[in-house]
Protein backbone atom coordinates (compact mmCIF):
# COMPACT_ATOMS: atom_id res chain seq x y z
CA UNK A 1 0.00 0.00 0.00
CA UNK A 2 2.63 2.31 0.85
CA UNK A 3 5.08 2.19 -2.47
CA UNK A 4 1.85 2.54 -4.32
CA UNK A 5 0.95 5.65 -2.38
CA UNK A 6 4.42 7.07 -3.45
CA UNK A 7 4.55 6.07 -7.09
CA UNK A 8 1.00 8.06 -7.20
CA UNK A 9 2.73 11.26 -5.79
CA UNK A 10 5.78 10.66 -7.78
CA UNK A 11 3.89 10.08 -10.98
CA UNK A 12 1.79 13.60 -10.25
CA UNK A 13 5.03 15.74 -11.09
CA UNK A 14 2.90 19.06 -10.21
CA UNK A 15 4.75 20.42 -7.42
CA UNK A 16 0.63 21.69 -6.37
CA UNK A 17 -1.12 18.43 -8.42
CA UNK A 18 -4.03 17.32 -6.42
CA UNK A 19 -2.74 13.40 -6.64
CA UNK A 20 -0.02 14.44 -4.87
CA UNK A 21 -1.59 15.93 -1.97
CA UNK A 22 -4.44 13.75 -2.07
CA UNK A 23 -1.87 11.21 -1.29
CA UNK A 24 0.21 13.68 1.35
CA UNK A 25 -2.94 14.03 3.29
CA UNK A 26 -3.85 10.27 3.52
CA UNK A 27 -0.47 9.73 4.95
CA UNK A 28 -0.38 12.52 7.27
CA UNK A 29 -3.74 10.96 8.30
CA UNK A 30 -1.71 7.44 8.72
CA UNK A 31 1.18 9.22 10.81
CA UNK A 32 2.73 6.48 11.48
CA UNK A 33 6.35 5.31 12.20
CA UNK A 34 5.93 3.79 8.35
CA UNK A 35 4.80 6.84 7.21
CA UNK A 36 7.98 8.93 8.98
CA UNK A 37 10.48 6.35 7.72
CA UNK A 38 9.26 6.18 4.24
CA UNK A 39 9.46 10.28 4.25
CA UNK A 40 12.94 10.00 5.77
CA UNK A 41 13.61 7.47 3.13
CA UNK A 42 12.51 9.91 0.25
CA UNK A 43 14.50 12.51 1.91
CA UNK A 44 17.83 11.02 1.32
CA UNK A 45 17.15 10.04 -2.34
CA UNK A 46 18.80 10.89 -5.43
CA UNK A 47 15.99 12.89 -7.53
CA UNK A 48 15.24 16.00 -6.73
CA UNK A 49 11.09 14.77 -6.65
CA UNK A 50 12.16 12.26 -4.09
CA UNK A 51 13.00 14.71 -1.79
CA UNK A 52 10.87 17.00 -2.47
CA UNK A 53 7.82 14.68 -1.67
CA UNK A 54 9.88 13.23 1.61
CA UNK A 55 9.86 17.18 3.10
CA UNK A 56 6.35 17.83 1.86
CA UNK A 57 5.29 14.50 3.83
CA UNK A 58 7.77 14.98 6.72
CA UNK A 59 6.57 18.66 7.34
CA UNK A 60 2.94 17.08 7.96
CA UNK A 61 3.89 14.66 10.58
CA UNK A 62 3.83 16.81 13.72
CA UNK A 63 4.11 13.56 16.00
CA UNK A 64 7.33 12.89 14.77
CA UNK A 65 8.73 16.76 14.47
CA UNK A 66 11.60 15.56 17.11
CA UNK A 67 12.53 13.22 14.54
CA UNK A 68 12.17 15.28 11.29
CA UNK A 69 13.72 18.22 12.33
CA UNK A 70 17.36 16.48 12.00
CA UNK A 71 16.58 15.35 8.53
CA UNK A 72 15.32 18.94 7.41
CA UNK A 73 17.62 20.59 9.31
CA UNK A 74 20.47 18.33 7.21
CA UNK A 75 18.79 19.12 3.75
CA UNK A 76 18.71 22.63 4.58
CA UNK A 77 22.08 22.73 4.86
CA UNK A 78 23.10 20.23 2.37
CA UNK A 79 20.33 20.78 -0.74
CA UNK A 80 21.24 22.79 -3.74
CA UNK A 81 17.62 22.70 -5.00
CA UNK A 82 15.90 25.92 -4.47
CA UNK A 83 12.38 23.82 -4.29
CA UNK A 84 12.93 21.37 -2.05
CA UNK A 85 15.02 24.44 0.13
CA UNK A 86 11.40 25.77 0.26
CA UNK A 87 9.93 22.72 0.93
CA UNK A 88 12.07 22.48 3.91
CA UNK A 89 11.30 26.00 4.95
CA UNK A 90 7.35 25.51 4.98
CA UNK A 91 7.76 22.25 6.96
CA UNK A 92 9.80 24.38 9.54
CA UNK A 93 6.76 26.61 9.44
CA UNK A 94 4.09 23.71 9.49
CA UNK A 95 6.20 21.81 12.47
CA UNK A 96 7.17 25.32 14.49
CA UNK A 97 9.84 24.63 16.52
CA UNK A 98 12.20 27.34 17.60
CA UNK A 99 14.98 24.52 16.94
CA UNK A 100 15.09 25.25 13.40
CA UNK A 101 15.80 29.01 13.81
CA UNK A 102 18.77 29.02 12.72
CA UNK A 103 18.56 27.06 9.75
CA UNK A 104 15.78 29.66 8.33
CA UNK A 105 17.94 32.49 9.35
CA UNK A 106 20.36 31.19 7.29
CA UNK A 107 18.34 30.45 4.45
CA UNK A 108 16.63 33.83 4.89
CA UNK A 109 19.80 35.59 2.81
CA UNK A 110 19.68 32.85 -0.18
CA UNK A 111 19.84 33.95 -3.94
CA UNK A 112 16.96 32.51 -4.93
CA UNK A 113 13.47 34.32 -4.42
CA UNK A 114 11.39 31.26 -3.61
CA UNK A 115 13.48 29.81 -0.86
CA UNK A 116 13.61 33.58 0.95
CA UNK A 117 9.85 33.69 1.00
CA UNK A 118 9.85 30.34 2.02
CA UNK A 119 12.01 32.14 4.92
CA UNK A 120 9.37 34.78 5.27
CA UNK A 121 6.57 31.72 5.68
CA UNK A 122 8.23 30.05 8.27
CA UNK A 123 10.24 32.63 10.64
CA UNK A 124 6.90 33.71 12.13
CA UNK A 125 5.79 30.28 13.31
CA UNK A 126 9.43 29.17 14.66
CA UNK A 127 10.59 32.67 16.34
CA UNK A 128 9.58 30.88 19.83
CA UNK A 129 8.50 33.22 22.75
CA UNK A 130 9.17 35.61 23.46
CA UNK A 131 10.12 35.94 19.71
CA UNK A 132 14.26 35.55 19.48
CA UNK A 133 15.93 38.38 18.37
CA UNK A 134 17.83 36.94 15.42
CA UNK A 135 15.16 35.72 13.81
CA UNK A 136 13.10 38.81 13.99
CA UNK A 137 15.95 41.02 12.89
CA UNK A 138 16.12 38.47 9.68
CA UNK A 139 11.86 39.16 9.53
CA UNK A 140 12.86 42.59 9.06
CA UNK A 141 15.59 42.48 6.75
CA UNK A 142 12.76 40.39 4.16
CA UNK A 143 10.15 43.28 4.84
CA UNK A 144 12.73 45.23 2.03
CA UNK A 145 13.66 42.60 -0.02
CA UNK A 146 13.42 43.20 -3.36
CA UNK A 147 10.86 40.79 -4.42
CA UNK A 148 7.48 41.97 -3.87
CA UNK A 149 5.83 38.69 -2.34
CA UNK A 150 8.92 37.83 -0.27
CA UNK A 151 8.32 41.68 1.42
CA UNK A 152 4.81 41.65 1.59
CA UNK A 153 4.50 37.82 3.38
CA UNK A 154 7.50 39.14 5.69
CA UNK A 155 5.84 42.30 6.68
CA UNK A 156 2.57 40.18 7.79
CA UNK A 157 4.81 37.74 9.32
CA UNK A 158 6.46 40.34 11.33
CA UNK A 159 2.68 41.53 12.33
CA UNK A 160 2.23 38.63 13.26
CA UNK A 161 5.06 37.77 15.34
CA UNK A 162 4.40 40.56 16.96
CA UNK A 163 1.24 41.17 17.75
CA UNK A 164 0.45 44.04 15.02
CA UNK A 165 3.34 46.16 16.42
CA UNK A 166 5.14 47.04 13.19
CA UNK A 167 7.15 49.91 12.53
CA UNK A 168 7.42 51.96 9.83
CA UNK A 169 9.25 49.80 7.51
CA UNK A 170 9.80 52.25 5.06
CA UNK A 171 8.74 50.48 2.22
């Protein structure tokens, strides 16, 4: 049951298809040790779809965040591929623990557009409380970046995180 679940995300090669999370759902339904390992499995393979389906399932499996945050915490350091970099960042955000701060702070000054508003998504929901320093000062820094989504989901982030009090950002 399980490879055939993959195969049918893997064979939906939409990033967004609704096969693909048709079948994340069922599985983050499951949330199971199976489920985790298979994810973890995915995580470390050699296509980039692999891995990108292992961190889309893996971000859904709060029960086993003390578990997956190693593994994303090692691709976000390790992966090249600016998708599966966001991937990892919107897992941080789905899981929110304050233990991968400083893997989105660092990922917060990447090159590539998507993975800094993947940045912007998940700072908010892993700043902790009270919210760390660091983290908002990196919050901040994506309210002026120069692409207008990563700013504009930054600047309700840093609402957010805290509480509406936002300065004039200048923007």
């Amino acid at each position: 049951m399980m490879r055939e679940l993959i195969e049918a995300a893997l064979d939906d090669t939409d990033p967004d298809g609704p096969v693909r999370w048709h079948v994340i759902s069922t599985l983050q339904e499951r949330g199971d040790l199976e489920t985790f390992t298979e994810a973890r499995r995915l995580c470390a393979g050699d296509d980039v779809a692999e891995r990108l389906l292992g961190v889309d399932i893996m971000g859904q499996l709060v029960s086993f965040k003390d578990r997956a945050l190693p593994v994303l915490r090692f691709l976000a350091a390790s992966e090249d591929d600016p998708m599966v970099l966001f991937s990892v960042l919107i897992a941080f955000g789905h899981l929110g623990d304050p233990r991968s701060l400083p893997s989105v702070i660092e990922l917060a000054a990447h090159l590539d557009a998507r993975v800094r508003y993947g940045a912007a998504y998940a700072l908010p929901n892993v700043l902790g409380r009270p919210p760390d320093a660091a983290g908002l000062a990196a919050l901040r820094r994506l309210t002026r970046d120069g692409d207008d989504d990563v700013a504009d989901w930054a600047t309700l982030g840093l609402a957010l995180a805290t509480g509406g009090q936002v300065e004039d950002l200048g923007r």
